[in-house]
N, C-alpha and C. Protein backbone atom coordinates (compact mmCIF):
# COMPACT_ATOMS: atom_id res chain seq x y z
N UNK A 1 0.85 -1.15 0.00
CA UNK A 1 0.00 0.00 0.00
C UNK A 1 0.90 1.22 0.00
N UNK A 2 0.56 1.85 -0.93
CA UNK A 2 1.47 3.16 -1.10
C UNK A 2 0.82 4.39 -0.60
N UNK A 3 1.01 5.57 -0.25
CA UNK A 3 0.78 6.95 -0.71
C UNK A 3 1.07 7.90 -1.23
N UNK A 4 1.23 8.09 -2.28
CA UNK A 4 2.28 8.54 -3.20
C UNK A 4 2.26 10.29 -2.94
N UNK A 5 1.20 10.76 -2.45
CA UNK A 5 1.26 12.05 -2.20
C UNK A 5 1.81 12.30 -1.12
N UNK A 6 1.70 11.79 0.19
CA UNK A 6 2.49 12.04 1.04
C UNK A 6 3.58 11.69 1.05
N UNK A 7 4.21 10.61 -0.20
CA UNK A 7 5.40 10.02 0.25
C UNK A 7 5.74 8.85 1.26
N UNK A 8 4.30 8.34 1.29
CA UNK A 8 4.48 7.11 2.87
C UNK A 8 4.09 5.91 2.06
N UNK A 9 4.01 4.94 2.51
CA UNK A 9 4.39 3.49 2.66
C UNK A 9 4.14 2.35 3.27
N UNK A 10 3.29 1.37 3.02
CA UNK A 10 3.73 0.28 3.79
C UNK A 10 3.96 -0.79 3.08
N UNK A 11 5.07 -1.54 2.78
CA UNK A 11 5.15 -2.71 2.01
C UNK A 11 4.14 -3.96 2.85
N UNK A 12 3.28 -4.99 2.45
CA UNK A 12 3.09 -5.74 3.18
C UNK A 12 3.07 -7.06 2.28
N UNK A 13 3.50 -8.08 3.03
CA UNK A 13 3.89 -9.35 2.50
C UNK A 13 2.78 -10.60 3.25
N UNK A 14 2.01 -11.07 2.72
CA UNK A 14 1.21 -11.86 2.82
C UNK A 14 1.66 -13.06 2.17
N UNK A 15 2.30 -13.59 1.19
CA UNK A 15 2.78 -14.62 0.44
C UNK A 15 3.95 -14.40 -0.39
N UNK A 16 4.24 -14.86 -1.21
CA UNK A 16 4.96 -14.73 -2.30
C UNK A 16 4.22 -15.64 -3.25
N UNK A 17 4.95 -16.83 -3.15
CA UNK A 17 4.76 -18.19 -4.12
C UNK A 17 3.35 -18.94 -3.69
N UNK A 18 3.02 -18.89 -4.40
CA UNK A 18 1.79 -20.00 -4.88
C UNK A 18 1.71 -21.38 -5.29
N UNK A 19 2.19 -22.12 -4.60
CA UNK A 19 2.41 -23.55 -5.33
C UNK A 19 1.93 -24.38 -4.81
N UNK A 20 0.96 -24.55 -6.20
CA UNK A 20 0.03 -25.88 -5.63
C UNK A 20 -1.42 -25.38 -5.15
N UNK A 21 -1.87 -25.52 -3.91
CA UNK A 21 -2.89 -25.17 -3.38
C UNK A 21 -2.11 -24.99 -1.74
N UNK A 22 -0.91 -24.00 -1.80
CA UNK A 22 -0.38 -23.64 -0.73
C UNK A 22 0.40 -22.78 -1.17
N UNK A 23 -0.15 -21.77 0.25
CA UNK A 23 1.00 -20.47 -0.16
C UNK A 23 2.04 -20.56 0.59
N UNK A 24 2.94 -20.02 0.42
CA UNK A 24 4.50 -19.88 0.43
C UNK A 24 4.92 -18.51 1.23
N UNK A 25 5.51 -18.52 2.79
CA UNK A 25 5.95 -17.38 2.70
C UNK A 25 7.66 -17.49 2.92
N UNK A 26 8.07 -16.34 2.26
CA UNK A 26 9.64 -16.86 2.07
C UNK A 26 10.39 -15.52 2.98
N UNK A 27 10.82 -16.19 4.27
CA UNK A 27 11.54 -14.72 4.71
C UNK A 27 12.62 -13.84 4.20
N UNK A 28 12.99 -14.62 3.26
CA UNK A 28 14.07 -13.48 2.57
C UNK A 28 13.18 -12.75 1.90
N UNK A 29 12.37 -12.64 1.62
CA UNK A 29 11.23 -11.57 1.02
C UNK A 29 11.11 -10.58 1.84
N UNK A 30 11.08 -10.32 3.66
CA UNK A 30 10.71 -9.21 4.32
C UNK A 30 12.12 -8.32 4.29
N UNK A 31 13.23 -8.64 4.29
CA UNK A 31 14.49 -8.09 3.96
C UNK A 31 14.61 -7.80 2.60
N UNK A 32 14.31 -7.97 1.72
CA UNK A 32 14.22 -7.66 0.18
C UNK A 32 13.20 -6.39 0.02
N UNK A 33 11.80 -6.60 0.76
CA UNK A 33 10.92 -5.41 0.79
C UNK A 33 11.35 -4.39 1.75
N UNK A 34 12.52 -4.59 2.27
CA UNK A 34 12.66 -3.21 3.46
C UNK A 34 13.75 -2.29 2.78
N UNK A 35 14.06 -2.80 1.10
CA UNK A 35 15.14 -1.91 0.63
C UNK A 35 14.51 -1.12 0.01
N UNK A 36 12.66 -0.69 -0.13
CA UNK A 36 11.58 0.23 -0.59
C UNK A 36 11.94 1.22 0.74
N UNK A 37 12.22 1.35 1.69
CA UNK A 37 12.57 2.19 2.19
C UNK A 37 11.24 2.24 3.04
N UNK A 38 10.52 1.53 3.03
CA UNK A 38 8.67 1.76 4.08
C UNK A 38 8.93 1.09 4.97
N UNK A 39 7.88 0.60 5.83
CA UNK A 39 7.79 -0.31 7.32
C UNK A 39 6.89 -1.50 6.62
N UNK A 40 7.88 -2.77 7.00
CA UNK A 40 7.18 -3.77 6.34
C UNK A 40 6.52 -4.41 7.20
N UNK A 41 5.38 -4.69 6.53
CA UNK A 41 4.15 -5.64 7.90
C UNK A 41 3.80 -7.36 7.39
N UNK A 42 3.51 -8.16 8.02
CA UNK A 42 3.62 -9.04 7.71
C UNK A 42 2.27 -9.90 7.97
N UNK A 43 1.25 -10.46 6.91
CA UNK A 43 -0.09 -10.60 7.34
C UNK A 43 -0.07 -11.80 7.68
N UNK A 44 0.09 -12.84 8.71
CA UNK A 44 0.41 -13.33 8.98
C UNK A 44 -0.47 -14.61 8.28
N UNK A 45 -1.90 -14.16 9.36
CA UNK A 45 -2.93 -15.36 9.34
C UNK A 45 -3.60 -15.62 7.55
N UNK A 46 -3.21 -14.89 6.83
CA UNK A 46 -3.98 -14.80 5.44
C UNK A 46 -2.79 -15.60 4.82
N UNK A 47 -1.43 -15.55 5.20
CA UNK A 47 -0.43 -16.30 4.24
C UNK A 47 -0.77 -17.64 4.88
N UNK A 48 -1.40 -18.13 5.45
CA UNK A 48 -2.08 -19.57 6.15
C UNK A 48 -3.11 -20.22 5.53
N UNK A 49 -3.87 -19.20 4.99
CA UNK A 49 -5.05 -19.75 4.00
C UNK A 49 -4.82 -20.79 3.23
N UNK A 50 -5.21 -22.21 3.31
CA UNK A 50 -5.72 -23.04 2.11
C UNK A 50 -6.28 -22.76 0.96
N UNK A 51 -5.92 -21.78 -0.08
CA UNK A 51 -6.82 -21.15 -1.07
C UNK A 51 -7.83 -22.29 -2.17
N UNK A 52 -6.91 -23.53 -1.83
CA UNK A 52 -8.15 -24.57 -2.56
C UNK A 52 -9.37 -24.47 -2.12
N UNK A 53 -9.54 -24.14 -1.23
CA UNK A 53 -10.80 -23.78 -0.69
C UNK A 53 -11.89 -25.25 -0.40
N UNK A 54 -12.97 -25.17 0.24
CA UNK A 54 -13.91 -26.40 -0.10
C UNK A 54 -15.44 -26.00 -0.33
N UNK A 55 -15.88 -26.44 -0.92
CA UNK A 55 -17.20 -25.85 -1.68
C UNK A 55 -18.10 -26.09 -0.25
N UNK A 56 -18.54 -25.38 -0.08
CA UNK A 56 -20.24 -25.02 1.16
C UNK A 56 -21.32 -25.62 0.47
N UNK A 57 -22.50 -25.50 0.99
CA UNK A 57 -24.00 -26.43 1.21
C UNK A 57 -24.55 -24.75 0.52
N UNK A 58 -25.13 -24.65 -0.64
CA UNK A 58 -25.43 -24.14 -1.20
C UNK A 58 -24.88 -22.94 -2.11
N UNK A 59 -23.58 -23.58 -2.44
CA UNK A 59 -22.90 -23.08 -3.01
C UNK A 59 -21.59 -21.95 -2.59
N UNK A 60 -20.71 -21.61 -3.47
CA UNK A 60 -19.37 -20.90 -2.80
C UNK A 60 -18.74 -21.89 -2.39
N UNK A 61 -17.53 -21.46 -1.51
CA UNK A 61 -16.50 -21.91 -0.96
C UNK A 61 -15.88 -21.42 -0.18
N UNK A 62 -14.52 -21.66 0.85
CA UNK A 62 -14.18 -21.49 2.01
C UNK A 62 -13.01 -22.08 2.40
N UNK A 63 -11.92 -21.15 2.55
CA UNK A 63 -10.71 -21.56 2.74
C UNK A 63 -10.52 -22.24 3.55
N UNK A 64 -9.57 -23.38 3.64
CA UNK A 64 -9.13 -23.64 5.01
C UNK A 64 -8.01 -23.33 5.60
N UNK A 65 -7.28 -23.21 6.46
CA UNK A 65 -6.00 -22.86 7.19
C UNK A 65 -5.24 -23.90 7.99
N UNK A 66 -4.32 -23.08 8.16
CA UNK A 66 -2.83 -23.61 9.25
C UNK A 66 -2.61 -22.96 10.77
N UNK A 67 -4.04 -23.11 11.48
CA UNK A 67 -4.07 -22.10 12.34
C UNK A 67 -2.78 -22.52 13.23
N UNK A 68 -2.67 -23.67 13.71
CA UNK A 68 -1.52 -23.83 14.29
C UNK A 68 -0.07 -23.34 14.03
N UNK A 69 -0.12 -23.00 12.99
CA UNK A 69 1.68 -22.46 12.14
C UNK A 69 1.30 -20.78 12.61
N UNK A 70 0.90 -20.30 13.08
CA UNK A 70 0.70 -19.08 12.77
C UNK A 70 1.76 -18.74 14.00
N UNK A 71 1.66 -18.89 15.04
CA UNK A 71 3.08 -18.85 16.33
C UNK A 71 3.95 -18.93 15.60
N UNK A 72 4.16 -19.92 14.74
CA UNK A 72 5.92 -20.19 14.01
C UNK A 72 6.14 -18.91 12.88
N UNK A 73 5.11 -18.44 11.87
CA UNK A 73 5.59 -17.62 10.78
C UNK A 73 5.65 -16.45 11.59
N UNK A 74 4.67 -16.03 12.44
CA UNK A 74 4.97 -14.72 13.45
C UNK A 74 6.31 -14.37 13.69
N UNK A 75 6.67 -15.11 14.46
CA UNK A 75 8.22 -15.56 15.43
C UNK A 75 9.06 -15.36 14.38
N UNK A 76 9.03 -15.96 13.48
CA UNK A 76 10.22 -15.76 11.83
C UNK A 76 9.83 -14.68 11.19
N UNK A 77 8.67 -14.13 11.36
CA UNK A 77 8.59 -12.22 10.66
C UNK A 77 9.18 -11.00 11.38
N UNK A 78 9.12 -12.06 13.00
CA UNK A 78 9.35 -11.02 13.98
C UNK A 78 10.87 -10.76 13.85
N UNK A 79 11.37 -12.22 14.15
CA UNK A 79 13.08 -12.06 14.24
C UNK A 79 13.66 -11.58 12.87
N UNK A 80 13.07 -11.23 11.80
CA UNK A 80 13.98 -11.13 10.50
C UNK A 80 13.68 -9.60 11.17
N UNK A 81 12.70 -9.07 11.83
CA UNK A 81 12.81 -7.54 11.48
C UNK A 81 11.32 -6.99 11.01
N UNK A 82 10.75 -7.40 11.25
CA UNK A 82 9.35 -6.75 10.54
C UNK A 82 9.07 -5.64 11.00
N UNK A 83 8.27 -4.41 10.58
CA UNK A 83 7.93 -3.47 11.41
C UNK A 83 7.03 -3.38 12.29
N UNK A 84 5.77 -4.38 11.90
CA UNK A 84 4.43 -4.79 12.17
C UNK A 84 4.15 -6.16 11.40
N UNK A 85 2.64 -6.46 12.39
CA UNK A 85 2.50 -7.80 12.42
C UNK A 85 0.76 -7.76 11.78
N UNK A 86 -0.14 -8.82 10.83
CA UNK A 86 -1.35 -8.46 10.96
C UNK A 86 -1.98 -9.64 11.25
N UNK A 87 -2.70 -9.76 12.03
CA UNK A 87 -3.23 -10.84 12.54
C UNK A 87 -4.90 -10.48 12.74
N UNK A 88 -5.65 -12.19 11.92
CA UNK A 88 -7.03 -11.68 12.50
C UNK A 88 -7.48 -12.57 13.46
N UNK A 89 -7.96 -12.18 14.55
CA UNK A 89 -8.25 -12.73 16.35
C UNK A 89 -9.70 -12.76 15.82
N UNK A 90 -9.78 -14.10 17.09
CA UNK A 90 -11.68 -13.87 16.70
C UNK A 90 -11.39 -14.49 18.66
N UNK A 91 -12.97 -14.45 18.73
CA UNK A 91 -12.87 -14.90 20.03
C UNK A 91 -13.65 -16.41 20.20
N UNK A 92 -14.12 -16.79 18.85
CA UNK A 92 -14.60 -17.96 18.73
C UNK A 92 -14.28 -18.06 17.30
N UNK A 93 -13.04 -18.68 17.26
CA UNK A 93 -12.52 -19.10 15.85
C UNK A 93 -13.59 -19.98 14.92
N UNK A 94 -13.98 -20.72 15.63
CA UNK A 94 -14.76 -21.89 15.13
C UNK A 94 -16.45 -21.39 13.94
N UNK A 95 -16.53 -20.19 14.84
CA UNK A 95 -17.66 -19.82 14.20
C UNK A 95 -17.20 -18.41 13.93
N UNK A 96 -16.18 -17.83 13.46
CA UNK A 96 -16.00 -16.64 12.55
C UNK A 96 -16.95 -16.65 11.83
N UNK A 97 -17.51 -16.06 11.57
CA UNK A 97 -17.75 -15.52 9.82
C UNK A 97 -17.18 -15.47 8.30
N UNK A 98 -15.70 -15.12 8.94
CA UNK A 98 -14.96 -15.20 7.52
C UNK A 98 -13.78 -15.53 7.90
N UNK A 99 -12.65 -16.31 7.27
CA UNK A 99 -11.80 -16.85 7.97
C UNK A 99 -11.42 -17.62 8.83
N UNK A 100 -12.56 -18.34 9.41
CA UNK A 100 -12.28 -19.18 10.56
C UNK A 100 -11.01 -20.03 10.73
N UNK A 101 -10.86 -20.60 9.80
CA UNK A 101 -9.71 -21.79 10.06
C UNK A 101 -8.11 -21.31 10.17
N UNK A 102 -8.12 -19.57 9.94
CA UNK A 102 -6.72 -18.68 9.85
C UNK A 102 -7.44 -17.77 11.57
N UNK A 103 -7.64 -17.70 12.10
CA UNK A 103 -8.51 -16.93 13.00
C UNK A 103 -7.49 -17.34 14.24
N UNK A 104 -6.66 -16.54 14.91
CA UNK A 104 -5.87 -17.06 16.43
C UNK A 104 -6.89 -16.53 17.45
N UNK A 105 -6.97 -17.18 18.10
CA UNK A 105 -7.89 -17.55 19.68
C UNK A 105 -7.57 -16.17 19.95
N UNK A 106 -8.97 -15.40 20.53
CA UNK A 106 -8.56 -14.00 21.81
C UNK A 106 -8.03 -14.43 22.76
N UNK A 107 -8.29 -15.25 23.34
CA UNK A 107 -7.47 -16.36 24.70
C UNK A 107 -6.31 -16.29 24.79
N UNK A 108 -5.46 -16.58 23.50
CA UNK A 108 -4.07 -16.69 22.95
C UNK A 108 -3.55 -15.56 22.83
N UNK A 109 -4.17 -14.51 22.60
CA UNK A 109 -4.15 -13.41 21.73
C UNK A 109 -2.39 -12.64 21.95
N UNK A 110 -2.87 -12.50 23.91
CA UNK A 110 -1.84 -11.75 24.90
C UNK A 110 -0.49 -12.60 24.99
N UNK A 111 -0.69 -13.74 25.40
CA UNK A 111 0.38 -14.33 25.49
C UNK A 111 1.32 -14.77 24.25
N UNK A 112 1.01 -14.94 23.17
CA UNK A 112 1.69 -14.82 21.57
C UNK A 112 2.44 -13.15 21.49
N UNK A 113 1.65 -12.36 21.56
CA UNK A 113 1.99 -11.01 21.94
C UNK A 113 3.66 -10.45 22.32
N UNK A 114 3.31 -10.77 23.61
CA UNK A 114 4.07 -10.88 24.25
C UNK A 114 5.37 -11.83 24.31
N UNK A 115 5.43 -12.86 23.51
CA UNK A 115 6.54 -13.56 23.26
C UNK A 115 7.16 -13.08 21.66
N UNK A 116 6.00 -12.37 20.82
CA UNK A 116 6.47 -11.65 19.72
C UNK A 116 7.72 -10.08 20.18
N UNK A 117 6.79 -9.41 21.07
CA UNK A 117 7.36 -8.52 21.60
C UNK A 117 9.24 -8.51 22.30
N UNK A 118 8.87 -9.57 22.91
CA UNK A 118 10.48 -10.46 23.37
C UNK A 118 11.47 -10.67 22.35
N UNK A 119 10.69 -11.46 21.16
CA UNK A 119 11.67 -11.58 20.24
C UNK A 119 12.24 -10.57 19.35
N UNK A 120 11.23 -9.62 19.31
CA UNK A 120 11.86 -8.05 18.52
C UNK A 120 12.61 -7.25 19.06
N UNK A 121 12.66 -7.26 20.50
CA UNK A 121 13.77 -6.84 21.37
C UNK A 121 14.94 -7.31 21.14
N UNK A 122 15.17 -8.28 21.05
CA UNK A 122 16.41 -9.40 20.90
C UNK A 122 17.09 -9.42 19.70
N UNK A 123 15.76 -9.68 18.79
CA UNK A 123 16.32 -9.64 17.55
C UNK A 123 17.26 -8.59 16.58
N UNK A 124 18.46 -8.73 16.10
CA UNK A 124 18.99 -7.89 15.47
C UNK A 124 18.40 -7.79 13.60
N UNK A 125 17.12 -8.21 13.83
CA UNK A 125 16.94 -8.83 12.52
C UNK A 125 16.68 -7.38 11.28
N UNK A 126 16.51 -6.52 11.92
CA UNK A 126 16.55 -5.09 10.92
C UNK A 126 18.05 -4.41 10.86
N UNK A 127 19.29 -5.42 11.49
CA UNK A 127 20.87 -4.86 11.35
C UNK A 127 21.38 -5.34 10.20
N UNK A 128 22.33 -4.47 9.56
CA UNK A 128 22.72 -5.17 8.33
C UNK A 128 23.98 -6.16 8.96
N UNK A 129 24.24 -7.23 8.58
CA UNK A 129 25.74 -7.72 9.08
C UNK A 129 26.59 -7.79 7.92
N UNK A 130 27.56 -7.13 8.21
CA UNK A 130 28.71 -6.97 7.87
C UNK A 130 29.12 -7.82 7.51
N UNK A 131 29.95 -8.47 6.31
CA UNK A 131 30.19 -9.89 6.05
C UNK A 131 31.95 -9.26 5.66
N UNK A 132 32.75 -10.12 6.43
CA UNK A 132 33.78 -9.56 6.01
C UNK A 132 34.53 -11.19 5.37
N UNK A 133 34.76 -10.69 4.08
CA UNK A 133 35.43 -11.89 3.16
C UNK A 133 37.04 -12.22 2.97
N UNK A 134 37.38 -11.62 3.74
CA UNK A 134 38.96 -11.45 4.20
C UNK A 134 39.28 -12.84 4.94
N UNK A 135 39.93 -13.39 4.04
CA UNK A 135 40.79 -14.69 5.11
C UNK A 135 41.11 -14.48 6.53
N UNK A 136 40.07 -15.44 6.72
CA UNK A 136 40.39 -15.59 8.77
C UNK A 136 41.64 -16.29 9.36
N UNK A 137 42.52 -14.67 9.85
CA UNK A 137 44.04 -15.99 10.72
C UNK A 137 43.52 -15.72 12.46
N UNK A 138 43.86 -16.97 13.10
CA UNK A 138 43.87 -16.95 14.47
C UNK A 138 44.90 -15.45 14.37
């Protein structure tokens, strides 16, 4: 999402690759989008979607998800460096409306949070490292 009049920005990365009837998120992608110079956000629960979808009782269809992976791609958006995180909470996953099967527990909500928060502290994951290619002598 751009704003081109103000000059602002947000890159956001929901997937990359598509393969198959599973999306793909690739963390060298959130370091690749932070050389746009914006704050990259990372949608977490939507790159989880089953987009094969399964057909409903009077027609349409309805993704299914990886609600359980969603702690793990968080944690790996967090530590590479992300700026922000997007996540959709329900408080009864089961019966969302839209999304259910990508939906993290309100229950959960705080304590995921909070171990995201930990890891962005820690993490040097928005430092560039220095790679020095100079033969190593003791």
């Amino acid at each position: 999402m751009e704003s081109v009049g103000e000059m602002k920005c947000i890159k956001n990365l929901t997937y990359l690759s598509d393969y198959a009837d599973d999306l793909i998120v690739d963390p060298r992608n959130f370091e690749w989008m932070r050389e746009a110079n914006c704050p990259v956000v990372a949608d977490i629960t939507h790159s989880l979607q089953q987009p094969a979808g399964k057909k409903l009782e009077g027609g349409g269809v309805a993704s299914g998800g990886l609600r359980e992976l969603i702690p793990c791609i968080a944690r790996t958006a967090v530590a590479v460096g992300v700026d922000g995180i997007f996540m959709e909470v329900h408080n009864d996953p089961l019966n969302a409306p839209v999304d259910g099967p990508t939906q993290w527990p309100l229950r959960h909500l705080e304590e995921l949070l909070e171990e995201l928060v930990t890891i962005g502290r820690v993490s040097k994951g928005k430092q560039q490292f220095k790679i020095d290619l100079t033969p190593y002598r003791d």
